[in-house]
Structures are given as structure tokens and as C-alpha cells.
PDB file of N, CA and C in Angstrom:
ATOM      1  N   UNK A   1      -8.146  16.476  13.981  1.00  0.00           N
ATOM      2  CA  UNK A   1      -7.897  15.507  12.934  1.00  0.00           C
ATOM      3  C   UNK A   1      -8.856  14.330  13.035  1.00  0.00           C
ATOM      4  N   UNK A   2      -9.402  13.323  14.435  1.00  0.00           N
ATOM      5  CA  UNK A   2     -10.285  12.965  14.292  1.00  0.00           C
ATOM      6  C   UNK A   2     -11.429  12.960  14.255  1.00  0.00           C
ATOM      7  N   UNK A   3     -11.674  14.393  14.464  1.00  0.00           N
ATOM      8  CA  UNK A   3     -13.123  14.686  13.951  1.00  0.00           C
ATOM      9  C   UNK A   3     -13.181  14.623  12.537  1.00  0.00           C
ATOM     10  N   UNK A   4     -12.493  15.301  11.780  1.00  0.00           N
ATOM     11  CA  UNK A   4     -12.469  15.526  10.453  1.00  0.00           C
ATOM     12  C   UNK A   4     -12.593  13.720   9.826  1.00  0.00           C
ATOM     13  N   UNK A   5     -12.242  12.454  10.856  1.00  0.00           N
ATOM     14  CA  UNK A   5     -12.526  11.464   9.818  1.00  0.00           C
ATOM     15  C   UNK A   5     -13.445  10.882  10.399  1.00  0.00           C
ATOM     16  N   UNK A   6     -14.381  10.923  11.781  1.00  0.00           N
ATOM     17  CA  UNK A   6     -15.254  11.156  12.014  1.00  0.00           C
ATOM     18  C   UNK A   6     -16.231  11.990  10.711  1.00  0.00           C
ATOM     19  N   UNK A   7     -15.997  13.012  10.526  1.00  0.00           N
ATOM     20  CA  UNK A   7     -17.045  13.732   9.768  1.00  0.00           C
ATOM     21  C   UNK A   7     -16.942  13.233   8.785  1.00  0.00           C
ATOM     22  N   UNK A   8     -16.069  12.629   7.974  1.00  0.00           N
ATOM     23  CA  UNK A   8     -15.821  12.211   6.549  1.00  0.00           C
ATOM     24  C   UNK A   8     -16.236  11.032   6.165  1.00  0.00           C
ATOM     25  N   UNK A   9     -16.046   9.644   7.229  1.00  0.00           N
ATOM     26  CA  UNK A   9     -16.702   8.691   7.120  1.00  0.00           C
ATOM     27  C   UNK A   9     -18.013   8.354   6.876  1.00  0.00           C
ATOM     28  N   UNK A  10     -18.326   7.673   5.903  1.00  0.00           N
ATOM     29  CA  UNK A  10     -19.759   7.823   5.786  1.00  0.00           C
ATOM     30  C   UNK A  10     -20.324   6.134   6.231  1.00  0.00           C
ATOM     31  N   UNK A  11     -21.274   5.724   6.631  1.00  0.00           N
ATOM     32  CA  UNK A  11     -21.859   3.924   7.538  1.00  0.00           C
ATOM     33  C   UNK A  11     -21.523   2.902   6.402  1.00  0.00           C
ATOM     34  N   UNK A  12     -20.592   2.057   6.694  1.00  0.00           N
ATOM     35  CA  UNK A  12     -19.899   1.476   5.649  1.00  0.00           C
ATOM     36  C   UNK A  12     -21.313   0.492   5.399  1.00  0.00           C
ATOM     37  N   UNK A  13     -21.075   0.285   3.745  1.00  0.00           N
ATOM     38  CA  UNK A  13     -22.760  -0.617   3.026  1.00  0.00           C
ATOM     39  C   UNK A  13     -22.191  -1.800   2.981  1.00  0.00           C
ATOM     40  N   UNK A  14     -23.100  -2.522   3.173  1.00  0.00           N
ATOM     41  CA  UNK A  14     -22.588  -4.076   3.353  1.00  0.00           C
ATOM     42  C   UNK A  14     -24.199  -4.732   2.225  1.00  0.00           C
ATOM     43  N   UNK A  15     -23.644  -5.569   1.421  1.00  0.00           N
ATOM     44  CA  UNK A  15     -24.646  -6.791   0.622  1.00  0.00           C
ATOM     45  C   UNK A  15     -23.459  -8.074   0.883  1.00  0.00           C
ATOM     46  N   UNK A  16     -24.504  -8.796   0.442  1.00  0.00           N
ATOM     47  CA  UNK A  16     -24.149 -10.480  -0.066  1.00  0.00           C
ATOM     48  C   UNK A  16     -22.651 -10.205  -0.305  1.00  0.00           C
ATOM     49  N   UNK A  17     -21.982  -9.483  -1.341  1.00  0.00           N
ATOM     50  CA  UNK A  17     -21.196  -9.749  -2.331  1.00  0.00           C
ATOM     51  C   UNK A  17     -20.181  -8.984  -1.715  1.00  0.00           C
ATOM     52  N   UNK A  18     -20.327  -7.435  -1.137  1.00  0.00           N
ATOM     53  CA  UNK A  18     -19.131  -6.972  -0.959  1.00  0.00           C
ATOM     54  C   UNK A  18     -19.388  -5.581   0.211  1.00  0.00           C
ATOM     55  N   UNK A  19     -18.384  -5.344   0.930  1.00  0.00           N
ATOM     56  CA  UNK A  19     -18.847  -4.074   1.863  1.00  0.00           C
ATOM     57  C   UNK A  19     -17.697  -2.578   1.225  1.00  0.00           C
ATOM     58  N   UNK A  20     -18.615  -1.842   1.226  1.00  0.00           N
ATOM     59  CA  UNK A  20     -17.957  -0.431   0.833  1.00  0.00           C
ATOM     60  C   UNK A  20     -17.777   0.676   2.008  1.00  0.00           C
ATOM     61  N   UNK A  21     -16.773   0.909   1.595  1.00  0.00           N
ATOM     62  CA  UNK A  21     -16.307   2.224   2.822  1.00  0.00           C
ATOM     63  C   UNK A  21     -16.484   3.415   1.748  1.00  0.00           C
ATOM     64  N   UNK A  22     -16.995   4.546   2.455  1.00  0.00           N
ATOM     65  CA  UNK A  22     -17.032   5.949   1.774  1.00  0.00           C
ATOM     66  C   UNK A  22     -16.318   6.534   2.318  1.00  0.00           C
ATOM     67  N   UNK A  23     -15.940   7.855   2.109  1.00  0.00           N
ATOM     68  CA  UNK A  23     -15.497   9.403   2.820  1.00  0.00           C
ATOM     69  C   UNK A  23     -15.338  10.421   1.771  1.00  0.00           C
ATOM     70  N   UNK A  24     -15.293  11.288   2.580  1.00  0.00           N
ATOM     71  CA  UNK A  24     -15.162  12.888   1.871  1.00  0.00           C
ATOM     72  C   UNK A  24     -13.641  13.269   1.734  1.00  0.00           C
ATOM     73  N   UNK A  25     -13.019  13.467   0.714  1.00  0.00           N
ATOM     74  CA  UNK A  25     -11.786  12.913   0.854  1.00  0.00           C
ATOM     75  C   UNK A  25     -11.490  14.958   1.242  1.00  0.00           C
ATOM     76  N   UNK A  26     -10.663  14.989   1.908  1.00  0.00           N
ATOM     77  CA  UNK A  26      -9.976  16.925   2.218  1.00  0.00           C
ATOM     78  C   UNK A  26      -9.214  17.300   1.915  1.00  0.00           C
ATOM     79  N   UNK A  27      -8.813  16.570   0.994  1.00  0.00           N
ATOM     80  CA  UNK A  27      -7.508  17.305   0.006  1.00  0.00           C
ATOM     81  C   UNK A  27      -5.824  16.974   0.562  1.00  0.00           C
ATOM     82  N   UNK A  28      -5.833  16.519   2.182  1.00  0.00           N
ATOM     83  CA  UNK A  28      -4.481  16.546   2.711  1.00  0.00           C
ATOM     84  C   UNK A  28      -3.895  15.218   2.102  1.00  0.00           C
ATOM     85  N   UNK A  29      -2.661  14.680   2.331  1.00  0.00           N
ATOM     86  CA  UNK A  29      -1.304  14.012   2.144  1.00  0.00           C
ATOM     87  C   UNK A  29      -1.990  12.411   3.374  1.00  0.00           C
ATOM     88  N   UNK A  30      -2.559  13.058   4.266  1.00  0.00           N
ATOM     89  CA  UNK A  30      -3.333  11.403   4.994  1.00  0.00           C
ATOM     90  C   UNK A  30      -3.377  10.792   4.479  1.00  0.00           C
ATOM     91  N   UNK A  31      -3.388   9.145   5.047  1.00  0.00           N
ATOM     92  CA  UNK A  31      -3.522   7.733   3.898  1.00  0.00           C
ATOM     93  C   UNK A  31      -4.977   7.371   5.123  1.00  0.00           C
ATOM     94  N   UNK A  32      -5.983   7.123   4.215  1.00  0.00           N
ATOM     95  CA  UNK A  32      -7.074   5.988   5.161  1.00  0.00           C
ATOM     96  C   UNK A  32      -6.520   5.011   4.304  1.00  0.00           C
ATOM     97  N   UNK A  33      -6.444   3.662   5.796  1.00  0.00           N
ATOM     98  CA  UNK A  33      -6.522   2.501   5.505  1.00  0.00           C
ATOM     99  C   UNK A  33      -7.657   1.612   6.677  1.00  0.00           C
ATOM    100  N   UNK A  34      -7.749   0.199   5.726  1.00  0.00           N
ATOM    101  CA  UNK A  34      -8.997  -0.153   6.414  1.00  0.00           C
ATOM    102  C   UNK A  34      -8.206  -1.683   7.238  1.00  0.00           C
ATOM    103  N   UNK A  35      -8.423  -1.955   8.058  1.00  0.00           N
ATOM    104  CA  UNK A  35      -8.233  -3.722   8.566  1.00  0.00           C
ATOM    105  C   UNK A  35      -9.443  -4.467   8.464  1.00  0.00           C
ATOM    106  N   UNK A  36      -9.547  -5.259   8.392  1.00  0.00           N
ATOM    107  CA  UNK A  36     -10.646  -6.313   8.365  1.00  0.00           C
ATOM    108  C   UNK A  36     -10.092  -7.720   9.432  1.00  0.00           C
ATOM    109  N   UNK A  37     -10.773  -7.625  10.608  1.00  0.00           N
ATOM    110  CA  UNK A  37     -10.403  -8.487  11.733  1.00  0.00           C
ATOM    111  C   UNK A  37     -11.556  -9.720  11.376  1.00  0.00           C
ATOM    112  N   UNK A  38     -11.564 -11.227  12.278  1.00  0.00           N
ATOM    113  CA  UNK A  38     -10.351 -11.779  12.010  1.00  0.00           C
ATOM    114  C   UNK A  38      -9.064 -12.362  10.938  1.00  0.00           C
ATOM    115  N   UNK A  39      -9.899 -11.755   9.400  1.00  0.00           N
ATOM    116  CA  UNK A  39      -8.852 -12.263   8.374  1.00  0.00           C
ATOM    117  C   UNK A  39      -7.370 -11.639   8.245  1.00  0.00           C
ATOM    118  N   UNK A  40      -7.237 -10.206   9.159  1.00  0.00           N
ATOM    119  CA  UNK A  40      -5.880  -9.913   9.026  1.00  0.00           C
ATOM    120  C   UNK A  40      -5.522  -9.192   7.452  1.00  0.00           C
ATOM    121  N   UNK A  41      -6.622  -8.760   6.779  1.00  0.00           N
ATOM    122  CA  UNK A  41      -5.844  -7.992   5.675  1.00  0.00           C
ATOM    123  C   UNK A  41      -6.104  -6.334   5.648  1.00  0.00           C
ATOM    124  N   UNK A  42      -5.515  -5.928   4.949  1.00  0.00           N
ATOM    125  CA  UNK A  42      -5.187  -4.481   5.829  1.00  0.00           C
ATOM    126  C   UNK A  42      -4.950  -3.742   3.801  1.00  0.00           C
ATOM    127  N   UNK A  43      -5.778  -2.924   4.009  1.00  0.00           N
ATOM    128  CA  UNK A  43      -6.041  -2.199   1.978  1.00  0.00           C
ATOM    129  C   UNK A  43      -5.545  -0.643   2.944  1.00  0.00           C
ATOM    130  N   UNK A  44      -4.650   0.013   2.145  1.00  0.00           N
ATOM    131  CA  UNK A  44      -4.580   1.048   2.093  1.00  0.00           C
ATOM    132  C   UNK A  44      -6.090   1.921   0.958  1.00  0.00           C
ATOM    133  N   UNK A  45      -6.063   2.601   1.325  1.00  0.00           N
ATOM    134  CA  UNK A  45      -7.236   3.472   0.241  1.00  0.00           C
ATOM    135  C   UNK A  45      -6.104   4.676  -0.195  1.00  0.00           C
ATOM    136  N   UNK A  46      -5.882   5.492   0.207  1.00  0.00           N
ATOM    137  CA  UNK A  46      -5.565   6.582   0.074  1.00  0.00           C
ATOM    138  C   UNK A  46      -6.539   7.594   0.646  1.00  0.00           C
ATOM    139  N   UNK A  47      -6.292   8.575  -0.139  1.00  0.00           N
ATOM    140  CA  UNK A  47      -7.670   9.739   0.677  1.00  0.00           C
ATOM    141  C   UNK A  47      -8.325  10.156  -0.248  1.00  0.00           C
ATOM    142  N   UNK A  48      -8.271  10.031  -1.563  1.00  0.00           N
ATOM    143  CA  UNK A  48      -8.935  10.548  -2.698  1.00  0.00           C
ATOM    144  C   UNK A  48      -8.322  11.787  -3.053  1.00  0.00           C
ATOM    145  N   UNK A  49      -8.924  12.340  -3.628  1.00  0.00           N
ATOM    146  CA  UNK A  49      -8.353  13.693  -3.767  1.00  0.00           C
ATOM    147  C   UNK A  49      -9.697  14.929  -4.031  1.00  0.00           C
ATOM    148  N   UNK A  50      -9.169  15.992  -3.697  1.00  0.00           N
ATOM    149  CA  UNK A  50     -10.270  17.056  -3.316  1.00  0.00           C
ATOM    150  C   UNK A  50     -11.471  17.403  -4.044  1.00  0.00           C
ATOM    151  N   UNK A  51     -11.351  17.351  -5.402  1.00  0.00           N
ATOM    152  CA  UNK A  51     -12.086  17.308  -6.841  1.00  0.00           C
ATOM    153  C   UNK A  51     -12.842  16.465  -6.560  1.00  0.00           C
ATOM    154  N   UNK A  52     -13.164  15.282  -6.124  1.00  0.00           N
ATOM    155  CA  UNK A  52     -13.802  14.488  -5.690  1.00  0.00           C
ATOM    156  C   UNK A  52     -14.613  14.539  -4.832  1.00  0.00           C
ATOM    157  N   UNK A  53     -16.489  14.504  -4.990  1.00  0.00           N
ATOM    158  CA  UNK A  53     -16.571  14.652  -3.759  1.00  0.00           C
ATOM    159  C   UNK A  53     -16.951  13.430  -2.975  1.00  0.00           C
ATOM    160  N   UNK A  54     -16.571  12.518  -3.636  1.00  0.00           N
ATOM    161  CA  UNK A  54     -16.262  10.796  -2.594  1.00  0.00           C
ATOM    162  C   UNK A  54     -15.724   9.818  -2.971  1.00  0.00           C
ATOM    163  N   UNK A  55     -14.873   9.593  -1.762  1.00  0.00           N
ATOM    164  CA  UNK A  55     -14.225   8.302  -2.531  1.00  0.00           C
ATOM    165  C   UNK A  55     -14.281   7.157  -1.623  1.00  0.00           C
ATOM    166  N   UNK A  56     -13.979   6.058  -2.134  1.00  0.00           N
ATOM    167  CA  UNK A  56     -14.449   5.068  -2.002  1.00  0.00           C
ATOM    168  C   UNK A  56     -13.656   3.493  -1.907  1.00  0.00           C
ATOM    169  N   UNK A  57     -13.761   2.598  -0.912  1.00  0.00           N
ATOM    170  CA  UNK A  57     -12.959   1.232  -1.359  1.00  0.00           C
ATOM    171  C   UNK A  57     -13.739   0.174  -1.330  1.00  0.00           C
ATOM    172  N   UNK A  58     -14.018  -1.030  -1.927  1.00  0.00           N
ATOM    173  CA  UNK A  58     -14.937  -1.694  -1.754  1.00  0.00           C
ATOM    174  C   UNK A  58     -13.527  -2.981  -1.435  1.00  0.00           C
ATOM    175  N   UNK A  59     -14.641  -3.983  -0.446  1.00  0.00           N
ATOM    176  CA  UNK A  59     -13.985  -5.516   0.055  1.00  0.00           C
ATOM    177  C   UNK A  59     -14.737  -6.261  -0.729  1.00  0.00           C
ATOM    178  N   UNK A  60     -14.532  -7.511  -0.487  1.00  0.00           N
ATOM    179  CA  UNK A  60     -15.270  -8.841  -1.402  1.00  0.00           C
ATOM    180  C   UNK A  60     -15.825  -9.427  -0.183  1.00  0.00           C
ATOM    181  N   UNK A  61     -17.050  -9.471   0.295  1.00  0.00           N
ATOM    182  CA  UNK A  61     -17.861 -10.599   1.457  1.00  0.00           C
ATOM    183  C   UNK A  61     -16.971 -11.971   1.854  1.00  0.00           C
ATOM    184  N   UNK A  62     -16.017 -12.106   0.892  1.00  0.00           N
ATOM    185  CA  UNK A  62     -15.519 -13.579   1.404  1.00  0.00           C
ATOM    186  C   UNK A  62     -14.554 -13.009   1.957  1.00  0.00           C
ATOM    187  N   UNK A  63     -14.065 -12.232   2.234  1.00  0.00           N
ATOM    188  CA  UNK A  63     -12.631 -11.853   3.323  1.00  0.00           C
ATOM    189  C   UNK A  63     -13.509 -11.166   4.984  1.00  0.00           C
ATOM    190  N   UNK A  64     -14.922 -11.546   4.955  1.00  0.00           N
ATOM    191  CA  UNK A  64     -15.557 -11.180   6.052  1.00  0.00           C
ATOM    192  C   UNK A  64     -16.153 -12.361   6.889  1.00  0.00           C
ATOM    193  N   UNK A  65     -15.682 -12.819   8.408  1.00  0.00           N
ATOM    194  CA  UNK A  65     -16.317 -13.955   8.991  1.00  0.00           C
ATOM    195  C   UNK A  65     -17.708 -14.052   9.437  1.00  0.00           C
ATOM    196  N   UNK A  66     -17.894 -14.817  10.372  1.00  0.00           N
ATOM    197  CA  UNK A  66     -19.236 -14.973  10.869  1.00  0.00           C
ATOM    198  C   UNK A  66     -19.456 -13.734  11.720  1.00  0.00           C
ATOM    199  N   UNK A  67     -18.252 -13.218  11.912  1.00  0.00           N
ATOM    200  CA  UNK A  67     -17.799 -12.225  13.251  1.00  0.00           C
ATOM    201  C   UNK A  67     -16.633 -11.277  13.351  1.00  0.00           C
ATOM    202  N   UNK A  68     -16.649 -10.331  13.721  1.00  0.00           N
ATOM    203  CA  UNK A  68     -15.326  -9.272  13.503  1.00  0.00           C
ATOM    204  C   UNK A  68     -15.539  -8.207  13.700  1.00  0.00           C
ATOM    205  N   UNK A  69     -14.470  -7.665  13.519  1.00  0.00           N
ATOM    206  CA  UNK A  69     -13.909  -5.616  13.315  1.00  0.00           C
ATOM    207  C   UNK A  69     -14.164  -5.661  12.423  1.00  0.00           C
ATOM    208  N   UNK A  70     -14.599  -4.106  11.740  1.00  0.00           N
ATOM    209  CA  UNK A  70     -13.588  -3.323  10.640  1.00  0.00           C
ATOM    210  C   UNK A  70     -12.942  -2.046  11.304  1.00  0.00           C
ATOM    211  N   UNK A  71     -11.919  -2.073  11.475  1.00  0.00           N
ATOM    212  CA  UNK A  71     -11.130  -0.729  11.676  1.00  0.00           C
ATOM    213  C   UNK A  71     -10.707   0.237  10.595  1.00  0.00           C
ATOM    214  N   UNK A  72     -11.084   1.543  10.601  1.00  0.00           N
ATOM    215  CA  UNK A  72     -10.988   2.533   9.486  1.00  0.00           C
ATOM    216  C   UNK A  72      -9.182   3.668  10.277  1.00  0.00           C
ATOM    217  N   UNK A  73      -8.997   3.296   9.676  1.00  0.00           N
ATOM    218  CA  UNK A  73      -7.703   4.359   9.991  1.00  0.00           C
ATOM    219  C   UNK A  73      -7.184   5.565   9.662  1.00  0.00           C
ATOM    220  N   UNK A  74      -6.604   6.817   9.910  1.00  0.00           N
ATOM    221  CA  UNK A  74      -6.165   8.038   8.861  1.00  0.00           C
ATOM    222  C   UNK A  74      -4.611   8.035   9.627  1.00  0.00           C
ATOM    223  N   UNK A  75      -4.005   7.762   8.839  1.00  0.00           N
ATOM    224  CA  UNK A  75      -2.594   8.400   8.926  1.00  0.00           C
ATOM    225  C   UNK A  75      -2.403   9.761   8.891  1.00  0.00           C
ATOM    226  N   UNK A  76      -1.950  10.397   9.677  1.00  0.00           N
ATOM    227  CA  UNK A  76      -1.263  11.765   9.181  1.00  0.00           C
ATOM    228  C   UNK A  76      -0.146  11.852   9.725  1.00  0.00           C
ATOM    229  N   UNK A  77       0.944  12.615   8.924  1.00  0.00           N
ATOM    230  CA  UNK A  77       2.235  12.356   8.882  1.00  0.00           C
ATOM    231  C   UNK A  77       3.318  14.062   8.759  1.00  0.00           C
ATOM    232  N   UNK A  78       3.711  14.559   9.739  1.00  0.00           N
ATOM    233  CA  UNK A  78       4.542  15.408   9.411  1.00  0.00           C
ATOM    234  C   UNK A  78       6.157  15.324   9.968  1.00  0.00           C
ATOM    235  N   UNK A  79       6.711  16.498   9.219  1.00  0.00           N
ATOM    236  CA  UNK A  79       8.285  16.251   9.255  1.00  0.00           C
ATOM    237  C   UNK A  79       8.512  16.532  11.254  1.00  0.00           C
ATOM    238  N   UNK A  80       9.512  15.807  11.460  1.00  0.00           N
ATOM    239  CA  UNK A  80       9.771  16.182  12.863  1.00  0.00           C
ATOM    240  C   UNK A  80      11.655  16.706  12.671  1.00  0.00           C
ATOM    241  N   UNK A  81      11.736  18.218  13.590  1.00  0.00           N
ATOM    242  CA  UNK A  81      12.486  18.624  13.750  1.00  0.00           C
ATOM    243  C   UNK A  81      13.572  18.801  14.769  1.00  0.00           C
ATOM    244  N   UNK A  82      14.553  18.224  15.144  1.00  0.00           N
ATOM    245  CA  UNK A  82      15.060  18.131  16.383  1.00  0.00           C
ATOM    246  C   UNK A  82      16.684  18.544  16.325  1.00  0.00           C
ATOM    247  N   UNK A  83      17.174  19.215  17.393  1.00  0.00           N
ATOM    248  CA  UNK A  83      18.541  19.125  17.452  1.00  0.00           C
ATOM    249  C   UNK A  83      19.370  18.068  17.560  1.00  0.00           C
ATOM    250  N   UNK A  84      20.388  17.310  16.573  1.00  0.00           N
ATOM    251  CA  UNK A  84      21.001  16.062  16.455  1.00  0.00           C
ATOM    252  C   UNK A  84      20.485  14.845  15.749  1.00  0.00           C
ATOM    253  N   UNK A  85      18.886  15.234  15.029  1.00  0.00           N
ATOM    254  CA  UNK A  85      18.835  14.459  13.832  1.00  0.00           C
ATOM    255  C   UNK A  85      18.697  15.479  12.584  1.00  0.00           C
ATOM    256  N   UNK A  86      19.311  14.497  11.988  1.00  0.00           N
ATOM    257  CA  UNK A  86      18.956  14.739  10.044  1.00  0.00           C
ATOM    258  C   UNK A  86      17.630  14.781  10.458  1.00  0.00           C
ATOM    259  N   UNK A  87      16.722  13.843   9.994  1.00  0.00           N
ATOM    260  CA  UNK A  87      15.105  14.074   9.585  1.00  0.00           C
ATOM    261  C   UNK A  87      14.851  13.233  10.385  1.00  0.00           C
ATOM    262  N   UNK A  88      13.398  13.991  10.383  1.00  0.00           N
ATOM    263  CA  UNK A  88      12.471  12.246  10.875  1.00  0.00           C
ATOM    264  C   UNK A  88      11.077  12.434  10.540  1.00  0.00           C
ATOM    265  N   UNK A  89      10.089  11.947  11.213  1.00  0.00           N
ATOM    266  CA  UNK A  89       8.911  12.126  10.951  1.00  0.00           C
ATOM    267  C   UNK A  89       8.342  11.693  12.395  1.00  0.00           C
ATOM    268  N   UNK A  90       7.160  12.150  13.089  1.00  0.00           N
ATOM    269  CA  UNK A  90       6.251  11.921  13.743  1.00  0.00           C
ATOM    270  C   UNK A  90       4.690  11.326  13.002  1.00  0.00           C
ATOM    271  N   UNK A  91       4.251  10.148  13.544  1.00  0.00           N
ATOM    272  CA  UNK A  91       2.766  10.207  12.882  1.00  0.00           C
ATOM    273  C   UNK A  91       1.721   9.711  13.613  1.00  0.00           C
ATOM    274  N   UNK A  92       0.544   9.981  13.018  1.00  0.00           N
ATOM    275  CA  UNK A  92      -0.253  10.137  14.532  1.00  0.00           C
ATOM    276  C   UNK A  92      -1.587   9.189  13.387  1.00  0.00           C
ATOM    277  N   UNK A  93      -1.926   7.459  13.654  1.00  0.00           N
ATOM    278  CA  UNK A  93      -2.976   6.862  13.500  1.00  0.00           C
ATOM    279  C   UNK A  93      -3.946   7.199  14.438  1.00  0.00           C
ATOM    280  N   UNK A  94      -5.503   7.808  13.584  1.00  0.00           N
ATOM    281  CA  UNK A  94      -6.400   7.944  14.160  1.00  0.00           C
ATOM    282  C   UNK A  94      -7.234   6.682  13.736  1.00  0.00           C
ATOM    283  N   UNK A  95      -8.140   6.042  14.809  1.00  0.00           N
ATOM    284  CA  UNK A  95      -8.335   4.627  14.270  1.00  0.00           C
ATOM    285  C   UNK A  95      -9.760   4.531  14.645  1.00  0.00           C
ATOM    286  N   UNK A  96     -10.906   4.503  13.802  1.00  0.00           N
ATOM    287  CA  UNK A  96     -12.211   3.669  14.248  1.00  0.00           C
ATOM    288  C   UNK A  96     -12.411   2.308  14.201  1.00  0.00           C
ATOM    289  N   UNK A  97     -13.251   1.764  15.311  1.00  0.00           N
ATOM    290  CA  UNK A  97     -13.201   0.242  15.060  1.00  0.00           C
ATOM    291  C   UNK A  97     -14.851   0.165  15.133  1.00  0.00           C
ATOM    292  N   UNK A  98     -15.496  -0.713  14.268  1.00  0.00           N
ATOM    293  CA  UNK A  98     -17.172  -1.247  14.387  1.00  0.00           C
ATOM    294  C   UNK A  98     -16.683  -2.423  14.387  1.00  0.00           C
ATOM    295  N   UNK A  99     -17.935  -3.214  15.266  1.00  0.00           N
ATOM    296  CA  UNK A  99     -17.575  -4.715  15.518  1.00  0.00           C
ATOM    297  C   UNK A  99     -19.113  -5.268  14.235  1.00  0.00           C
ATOM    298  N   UNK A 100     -18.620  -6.070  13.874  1.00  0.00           N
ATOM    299  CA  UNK A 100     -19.821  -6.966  12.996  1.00  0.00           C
ATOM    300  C   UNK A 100     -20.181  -8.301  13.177  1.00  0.00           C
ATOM    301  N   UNK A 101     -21.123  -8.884  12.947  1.00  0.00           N
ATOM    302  CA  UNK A 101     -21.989  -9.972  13.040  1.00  0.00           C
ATOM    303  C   UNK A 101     -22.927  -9.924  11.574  1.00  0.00           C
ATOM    304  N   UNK A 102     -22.311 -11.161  10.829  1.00  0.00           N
ATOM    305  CA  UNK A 102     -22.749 -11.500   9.133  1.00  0.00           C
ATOM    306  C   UNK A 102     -23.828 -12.697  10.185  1.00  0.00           C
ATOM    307  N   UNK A 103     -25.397 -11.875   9.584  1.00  0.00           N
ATOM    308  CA  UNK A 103     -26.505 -12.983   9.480  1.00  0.00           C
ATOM    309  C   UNK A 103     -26.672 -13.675   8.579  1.00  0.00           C
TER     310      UNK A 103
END
């Protein structure tokens, strides 16, 4: 699973105005979401969908400091089965982090 967002991620583009995250979206139920350290805001993307062959979230440069993370995340999420519960779920965040420096 983290290879697959390894492989999917594409070198997030950064200008003046705004930074974009890519990927190859694979058709599954996964949520990528992104953090942006130190401002603390956190965008779900989704995963796109398969028909697609990229999808995409763009930030605005002003939610980016002099200095920071971006952490790229994939949720994946399945049912968990056990003797003595109703339902549940297990889920497993796979998480990249790049550190940045805005010249």
C-alpha cells in the first residue's frame, strides 16, 4: 500500500502563488490527505477516481511559512471482524513527510 502512494505521488510544484500535489489516483475507497506544518491545516483530497489519469489539490502560498512539512497521507480503511463486536474498522495511515524552506 505504500508503495503504491509512493508510486502515485508525483514532486509537489511550488510558484509564488500556490503549491500543487499530484497522483495517479487507483481506483480504491483510500482518502489522500495533505497537512501543511507549521500552519496546522489539514485538506482532505480524496483519491480521484480511476477514469482519471491525475488528480490533483492545489494550496494558496500564504498558508506556507518561511519553513515547514508537507505531509501527504493515504488512508486505507477496512471492515474489522471479531468475536463480541458488532462492527468496527481497522485503518492503516500511510504518511510522507518533505521538509521545506520558501526562498
Amino acid at each position: 500500500m505504500f508503495d503504491s502512494l509512493e508510486k502515485s505521488l508525483q514532486a509537489p510544484s511550488y510558484s509564488r502563488r500556490r503549491l500543487e500535489v499530484t497522483w495517479r489516483p487507483d481506483g480504491t475507497t483510500d482518502l489522500i490527505y495533505v497537512d501543511l506544518q507549521p500552519s496546522g491545516v489539514r485538506c482532505v483530497l480524496g483519491n480521484g477516481t480511476a477514469e482519471a489519469p491525475i488528480a490533483h489539490g492545489a494550496f494558496p502560498a500564504s498558508l506556507l511559512s518561511g519553513s515547514g512539512s508537507i505531509l501527504v497521507h493515504r488512508l486505507h480503511r477496512e471492515p474489522l471482524h471479531a468475536l463480541g463486536l458488532d462492527s468496527g474498522e481497522i485503518r492503516f495511515d500511510f504518511a510522507r513527510s518533505v521538509a521545506y524552506v520558501r526562498l
